[in-house]
Structure formats: C-alpha cells, structure tokens
C-alpha atoms as a PDB file:
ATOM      1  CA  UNK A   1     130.483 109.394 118.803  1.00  0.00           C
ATOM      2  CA  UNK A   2     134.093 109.053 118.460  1.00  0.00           C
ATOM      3  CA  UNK A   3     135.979 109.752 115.361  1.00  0.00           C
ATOM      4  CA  UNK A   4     136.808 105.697 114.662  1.00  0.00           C
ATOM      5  CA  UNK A   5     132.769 105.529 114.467  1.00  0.00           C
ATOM      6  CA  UNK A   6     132.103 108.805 112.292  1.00  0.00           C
ATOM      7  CA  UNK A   7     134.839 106.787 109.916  1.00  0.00           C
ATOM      8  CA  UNK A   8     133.166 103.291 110.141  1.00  0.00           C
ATOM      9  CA  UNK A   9     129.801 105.084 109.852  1.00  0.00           C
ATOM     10  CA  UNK A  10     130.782 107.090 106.618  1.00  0.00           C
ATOM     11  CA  UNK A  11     132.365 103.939 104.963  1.00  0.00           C
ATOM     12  CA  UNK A  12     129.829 101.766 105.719  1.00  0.00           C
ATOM     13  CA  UNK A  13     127.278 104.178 104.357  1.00  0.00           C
ATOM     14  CA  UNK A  14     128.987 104.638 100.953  1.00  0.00           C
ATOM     15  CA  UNK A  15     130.325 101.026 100.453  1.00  0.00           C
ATOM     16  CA  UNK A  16     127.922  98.805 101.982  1.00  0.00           C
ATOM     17  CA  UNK A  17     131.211  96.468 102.979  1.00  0.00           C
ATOM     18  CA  UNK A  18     131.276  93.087 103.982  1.00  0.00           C
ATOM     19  CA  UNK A  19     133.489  93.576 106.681  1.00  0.00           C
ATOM     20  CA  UNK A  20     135.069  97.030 107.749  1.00  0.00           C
ATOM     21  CA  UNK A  21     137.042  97.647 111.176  1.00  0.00           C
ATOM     22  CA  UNK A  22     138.229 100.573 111.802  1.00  0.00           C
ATOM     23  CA  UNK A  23     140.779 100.904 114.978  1.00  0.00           C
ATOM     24  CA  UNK A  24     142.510 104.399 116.439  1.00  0.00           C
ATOM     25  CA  UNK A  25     146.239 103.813 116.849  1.00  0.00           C
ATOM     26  CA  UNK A  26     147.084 107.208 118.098  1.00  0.00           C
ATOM     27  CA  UNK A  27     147.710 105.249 121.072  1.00  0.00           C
ATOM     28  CA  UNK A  28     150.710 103.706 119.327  1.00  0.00           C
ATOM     29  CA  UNK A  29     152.033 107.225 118.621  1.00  0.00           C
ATOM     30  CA  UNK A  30     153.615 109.954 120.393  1.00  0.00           C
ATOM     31  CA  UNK A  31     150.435 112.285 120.645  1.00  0.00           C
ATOM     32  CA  UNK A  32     148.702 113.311 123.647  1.00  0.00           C
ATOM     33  CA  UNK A  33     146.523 111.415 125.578  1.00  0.00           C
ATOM     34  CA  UNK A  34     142.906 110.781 123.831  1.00  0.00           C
ATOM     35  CA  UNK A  35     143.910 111.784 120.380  1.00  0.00           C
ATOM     36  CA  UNK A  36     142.362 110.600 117.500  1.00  0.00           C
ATOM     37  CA  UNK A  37     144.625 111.123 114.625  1.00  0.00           C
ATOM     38  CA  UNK A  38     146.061 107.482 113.616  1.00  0.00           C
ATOM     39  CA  UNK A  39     143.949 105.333 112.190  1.00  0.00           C
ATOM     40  CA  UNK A  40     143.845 101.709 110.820  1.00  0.00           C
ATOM     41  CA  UNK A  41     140.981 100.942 108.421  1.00  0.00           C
ATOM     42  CA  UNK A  42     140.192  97.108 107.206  1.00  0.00           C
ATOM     43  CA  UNK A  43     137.387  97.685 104.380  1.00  0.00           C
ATOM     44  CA  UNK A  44     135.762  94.648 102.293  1.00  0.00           C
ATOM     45  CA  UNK A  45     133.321  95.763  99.941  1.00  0.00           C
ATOM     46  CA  UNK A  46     132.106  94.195  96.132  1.00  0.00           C
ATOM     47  CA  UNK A  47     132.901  97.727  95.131  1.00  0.00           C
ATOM     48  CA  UNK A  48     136.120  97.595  94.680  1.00  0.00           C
ATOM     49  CA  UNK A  49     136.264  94.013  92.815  1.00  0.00           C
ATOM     50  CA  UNK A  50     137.381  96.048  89.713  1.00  0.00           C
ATOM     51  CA  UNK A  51     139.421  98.399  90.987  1.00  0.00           C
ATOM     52  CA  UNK A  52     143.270  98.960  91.443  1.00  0.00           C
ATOM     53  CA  UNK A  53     144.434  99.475  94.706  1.00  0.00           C
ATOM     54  CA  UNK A  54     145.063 103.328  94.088  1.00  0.00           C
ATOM     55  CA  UNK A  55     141.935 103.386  92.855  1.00  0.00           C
ATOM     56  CA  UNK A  56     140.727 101.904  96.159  1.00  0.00           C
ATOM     57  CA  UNK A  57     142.259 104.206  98.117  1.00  0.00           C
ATOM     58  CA  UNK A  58     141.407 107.278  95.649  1.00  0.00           C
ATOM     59  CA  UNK A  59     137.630 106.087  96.448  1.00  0.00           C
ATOM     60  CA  UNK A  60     138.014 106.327 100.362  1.00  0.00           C
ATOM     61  CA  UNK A  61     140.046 109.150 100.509  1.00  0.00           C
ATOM     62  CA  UNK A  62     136.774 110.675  98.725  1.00  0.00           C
ATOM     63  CA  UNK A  63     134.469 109.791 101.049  1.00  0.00           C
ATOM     64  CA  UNK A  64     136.770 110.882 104.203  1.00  0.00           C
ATOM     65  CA  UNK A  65     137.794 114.214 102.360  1.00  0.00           C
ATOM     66  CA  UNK A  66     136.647 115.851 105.477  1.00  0.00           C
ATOM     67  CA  UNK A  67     138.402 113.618 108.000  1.00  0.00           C
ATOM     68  CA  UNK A  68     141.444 113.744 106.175  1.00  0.00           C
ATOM     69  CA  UNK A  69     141.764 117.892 105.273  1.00  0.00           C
ATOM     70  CA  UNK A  70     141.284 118.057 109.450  1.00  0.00           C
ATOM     71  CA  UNK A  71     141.856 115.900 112.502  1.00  0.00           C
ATOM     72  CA  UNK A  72     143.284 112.700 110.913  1.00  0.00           C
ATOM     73  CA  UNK A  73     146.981 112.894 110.226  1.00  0.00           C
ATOM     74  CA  UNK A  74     147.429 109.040 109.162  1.00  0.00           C
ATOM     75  CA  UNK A  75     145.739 106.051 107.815  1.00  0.00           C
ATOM     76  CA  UNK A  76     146.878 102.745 107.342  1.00  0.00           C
ATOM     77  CA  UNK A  77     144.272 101.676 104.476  1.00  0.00           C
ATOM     78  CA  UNK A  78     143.963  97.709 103.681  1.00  0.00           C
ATOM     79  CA  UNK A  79     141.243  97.454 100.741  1.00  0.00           C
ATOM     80  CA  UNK A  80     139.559  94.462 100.335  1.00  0.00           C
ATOM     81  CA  UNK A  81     137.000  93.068  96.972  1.00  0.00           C
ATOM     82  CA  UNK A  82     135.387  90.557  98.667  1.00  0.00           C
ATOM     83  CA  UNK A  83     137.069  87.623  96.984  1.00  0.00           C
ATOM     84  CA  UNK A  84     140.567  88.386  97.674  1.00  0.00           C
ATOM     85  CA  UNK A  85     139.623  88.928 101.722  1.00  0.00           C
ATOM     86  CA  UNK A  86     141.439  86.518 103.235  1.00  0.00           C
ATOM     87  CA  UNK A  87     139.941  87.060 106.934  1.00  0.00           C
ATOM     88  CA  UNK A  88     142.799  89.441 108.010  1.00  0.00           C
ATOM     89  CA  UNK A  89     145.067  92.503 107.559  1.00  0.00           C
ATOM     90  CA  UNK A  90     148.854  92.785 108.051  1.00  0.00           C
ATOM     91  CA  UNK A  91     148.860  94.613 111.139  1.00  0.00           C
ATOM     92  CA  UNK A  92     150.447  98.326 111.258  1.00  0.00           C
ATOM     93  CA  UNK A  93     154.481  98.782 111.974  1.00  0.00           C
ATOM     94  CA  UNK A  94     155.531  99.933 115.390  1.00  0.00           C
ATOM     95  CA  UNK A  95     155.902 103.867 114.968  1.00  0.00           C
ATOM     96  CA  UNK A  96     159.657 105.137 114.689  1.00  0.00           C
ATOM     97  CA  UNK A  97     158.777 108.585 114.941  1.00  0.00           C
ATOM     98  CA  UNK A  98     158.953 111.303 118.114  1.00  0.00           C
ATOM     99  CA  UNK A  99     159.790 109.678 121.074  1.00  0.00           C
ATOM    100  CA  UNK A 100     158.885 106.199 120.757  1.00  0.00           C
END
C-alpha cells in the first residue's frame, strides 16, 4: 500500500468524509524518483461543519501525527464541512524550490 493510501485510509477511518482525495506531488518536486513526501489532501467531512480552519487542520494533523513526525515533508491541506464543498480544490502552486 502506498503512502497516498495509508493517508486516505487513516482519514477516511477517523472522519467518515464525504469526499477525500488524496494525490502525491513529490513528482512536482525536486526529490528522487518514487518519493512520497508531497502530498495534496482534499477532505469533506460533517466534522468539521463547526470548526475553524486551524482547527481543521489541528484535527488532521492529529490523526497523521505519524506521517507527519516521518516520511511526509509537505501537505497542501483543503478542508471541507460538507456545505461549503463546492466540488473542487484550488490546485497546488508550481514548486520554486531546488532545481525546478
């Protein structure tokens, strides 16, 4: 199981969401080959219909406390209650960084 699913797996386990898509950008970065490390996470879920968005994020940085202390070095979070979903995320920016 790739990392993308142990992610989509974990937050669909503690959130129940409507929608969640999780998608490894690594690709879009300069790391080697294969890496898993750059993430992109879409998560709709009634759970956080009350919540601030640091709040949110707060909530699913708990659940990937694990992910996020080891091999994932970003994560472009886009937190959803299920009334504001509007049937898309802004997509990520082009990485800047190393060599790109």
């Amino acid at each position: 199981m790739s990392l993308a699913e142990q992610i989509q797996q974990k937050l669909t386990d503690a959130f129940s969401p409507a929608y969640v898509d999780v998608q490894c950008e690594s690709h879009l970065h300069n790391v080697p080959a294969g890496a898993e490390m750059h993430f992109r996470v879409v998560l709709v879920t009634e759970a956080f219909a009350a919540l601030r968005k640091v709040q949110r994020h707060q909530k699913v940085y708990g659940v990937l406390a694990e992910e996020m202390a080891g091999p994932v070095h970003a994560l472009a979070l886009h937190a959803y209650s299920p009334e504001e979903w509007q049937g898309e995320a802004p997509e990520s920016p082009q990485c800047l960084g190393g060599s790109k």
